[in-house]
C-alpha atoms as a PDB file:
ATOM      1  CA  UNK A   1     113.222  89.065 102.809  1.00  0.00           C
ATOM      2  CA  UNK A   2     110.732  91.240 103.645  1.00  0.00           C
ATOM      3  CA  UNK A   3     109.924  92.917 106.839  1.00  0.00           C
ATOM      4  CA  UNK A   4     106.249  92.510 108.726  1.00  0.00           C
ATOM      5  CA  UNK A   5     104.297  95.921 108.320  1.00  0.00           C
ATOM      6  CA  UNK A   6     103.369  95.881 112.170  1.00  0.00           C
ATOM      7  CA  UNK A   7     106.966  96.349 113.450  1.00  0.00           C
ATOM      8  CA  UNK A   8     107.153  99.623 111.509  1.00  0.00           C
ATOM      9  CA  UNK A   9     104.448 100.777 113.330  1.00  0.00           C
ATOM     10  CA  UNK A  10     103.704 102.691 116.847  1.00  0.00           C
ATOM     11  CA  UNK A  11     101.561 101.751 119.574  1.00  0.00           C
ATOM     12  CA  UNK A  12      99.276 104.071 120.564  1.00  0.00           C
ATOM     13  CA  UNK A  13      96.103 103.798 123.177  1.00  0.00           C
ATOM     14  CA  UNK A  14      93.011 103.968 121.626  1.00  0.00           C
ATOM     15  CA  UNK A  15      89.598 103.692 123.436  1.00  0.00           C
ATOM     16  CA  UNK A  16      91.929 102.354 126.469  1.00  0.00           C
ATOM     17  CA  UNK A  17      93.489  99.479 124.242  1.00  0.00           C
ATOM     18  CA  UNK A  18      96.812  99.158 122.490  1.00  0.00           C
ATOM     19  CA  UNK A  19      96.529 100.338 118.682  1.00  0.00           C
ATOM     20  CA  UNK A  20      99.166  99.668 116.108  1.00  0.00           C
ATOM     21  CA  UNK A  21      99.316 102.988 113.651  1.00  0.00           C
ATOM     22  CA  UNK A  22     100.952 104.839 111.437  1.00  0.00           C
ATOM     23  CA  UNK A  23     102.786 107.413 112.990  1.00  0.00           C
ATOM     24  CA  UNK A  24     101.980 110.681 112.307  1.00  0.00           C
ATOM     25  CA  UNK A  25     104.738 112.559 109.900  1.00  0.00           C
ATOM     26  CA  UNK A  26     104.564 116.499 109.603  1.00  0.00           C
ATOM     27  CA  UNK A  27     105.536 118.478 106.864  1.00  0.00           C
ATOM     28  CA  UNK A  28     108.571 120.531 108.099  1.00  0.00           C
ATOM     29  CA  UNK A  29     107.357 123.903 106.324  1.00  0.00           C
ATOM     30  CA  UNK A  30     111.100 125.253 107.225  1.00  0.00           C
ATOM     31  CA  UNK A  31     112.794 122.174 105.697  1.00  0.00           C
ATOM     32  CA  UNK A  32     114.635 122.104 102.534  1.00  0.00           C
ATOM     33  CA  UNK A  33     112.522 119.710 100.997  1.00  0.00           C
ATOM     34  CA  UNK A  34     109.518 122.338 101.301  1.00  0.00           C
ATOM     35  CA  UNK A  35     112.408 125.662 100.236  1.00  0.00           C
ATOM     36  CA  UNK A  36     112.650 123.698  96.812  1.00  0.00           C
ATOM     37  CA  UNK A  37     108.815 123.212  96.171  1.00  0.00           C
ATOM     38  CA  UNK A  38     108.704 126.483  97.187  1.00  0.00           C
ATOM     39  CA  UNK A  39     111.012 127.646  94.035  1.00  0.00           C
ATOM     40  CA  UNK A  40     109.413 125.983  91.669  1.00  0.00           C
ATOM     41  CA  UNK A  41     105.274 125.672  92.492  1.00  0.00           C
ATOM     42  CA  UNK A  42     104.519 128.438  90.412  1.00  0.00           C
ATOM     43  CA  UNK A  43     106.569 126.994  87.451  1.00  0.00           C
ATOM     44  CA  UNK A  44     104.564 123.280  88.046  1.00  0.00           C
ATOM     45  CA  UNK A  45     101.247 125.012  87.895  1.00  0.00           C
ATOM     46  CA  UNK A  46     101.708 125.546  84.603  1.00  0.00           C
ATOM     47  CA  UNK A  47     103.685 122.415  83.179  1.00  0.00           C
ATOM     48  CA  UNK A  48     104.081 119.267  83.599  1.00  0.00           C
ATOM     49  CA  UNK A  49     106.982 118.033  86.170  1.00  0.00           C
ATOM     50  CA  UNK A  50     106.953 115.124  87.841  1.00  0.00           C
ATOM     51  CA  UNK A  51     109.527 112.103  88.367  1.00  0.00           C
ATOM     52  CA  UNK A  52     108.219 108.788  87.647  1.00  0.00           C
ATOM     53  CA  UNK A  53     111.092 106.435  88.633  1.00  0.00           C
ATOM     54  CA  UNK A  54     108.903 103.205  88.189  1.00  0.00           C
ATOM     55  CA  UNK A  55     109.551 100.069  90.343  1.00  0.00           C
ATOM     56  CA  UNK A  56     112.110  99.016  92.929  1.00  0.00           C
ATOM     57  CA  UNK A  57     115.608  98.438  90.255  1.00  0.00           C
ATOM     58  CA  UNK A  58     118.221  96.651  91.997  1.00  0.00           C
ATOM     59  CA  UNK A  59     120.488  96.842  89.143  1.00  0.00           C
ATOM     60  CA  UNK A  60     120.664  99.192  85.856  1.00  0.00           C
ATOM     61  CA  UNK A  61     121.874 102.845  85.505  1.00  0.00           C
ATOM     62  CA  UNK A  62     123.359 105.114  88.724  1.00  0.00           C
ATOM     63  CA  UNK A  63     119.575 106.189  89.692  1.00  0.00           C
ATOM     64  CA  UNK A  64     118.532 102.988  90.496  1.00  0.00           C
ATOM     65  CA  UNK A  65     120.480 103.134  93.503  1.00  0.00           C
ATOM     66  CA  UNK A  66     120.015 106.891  93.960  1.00  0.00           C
ATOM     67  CA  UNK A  67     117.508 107.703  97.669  1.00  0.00           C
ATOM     68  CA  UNK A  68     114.609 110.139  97.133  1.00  0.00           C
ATOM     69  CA  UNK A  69     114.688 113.639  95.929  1.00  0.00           C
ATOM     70  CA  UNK A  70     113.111 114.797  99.617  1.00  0.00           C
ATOM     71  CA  UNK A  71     115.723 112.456 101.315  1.00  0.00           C
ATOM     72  CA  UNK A  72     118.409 113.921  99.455  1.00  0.00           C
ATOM     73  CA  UNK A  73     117.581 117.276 100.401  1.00  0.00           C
ATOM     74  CA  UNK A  74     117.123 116.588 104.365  1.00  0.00           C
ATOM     75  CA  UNK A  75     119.893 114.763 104.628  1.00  0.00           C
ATOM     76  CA  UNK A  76     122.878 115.804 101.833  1.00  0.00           C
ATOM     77  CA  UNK A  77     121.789 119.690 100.479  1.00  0.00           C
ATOM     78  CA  UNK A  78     120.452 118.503  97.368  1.00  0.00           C
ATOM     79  CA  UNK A  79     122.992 116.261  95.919  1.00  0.00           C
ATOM     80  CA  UNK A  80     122.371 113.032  94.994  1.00  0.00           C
ATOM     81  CA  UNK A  81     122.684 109.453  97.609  1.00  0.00           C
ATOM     82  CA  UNK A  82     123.662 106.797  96.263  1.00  0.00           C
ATOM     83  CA  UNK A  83     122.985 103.524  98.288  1.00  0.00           C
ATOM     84  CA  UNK A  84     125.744 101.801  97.159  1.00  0.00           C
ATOM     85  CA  UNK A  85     129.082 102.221  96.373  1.00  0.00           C
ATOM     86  CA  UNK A  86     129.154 103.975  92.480  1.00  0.00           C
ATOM     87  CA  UNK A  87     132.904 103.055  92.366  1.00  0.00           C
ATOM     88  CA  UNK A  88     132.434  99.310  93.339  1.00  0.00           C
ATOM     89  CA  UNK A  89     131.860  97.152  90.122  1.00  0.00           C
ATOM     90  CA  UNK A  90     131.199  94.191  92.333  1.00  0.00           C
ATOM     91  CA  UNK A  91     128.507  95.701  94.385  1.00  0.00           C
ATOM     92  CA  UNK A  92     125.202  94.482  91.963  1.00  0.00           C
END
């Protein structure tokens, strides 16, 4: 199931009456996600490097249930999350 777009959302008052919003997110220009673009922006200016993962995969290879490049640097120094148990052949 899916989950209703408004209770992600913050209230905020605007022009005295409740607003639902998008929250406002800040780039963390200390974080580590920012200290890797930082080592390699000069090299992307010049080529090509991006990561195209394609849709949601709920089953296939080990990066289908791999988190984000940015979460994996906030949250586990760079190495990989998996969101499942890799080890668990029942867990598909």
């Amino acid at each position: 199931g899916g989950v209703p777009i408004i209770s992600m959302m913050n209230m905020e008052l605007r022009r005295g009456k409740e607003k639902a919003v998008i929250k406002k997110a800040l780039v963390d220009l200390d974080g580590e996600p920012m200290k890797a673009f930082e080592a390699v922006r000069d090299s992307w200016k010049m080529n090509d490097c991006y990561r195209s993962p394609g849709p949601i995969q709920f089953k296939g290879h080990e990066w289908a249930d791999a988190a984000t490049i940015t979460l994996s640097l906030e949250l586990n120094g760079g190495n990989p999350i998996l969101l499942r148990d890799a080890n668990d052949p029942t867990n598909f």
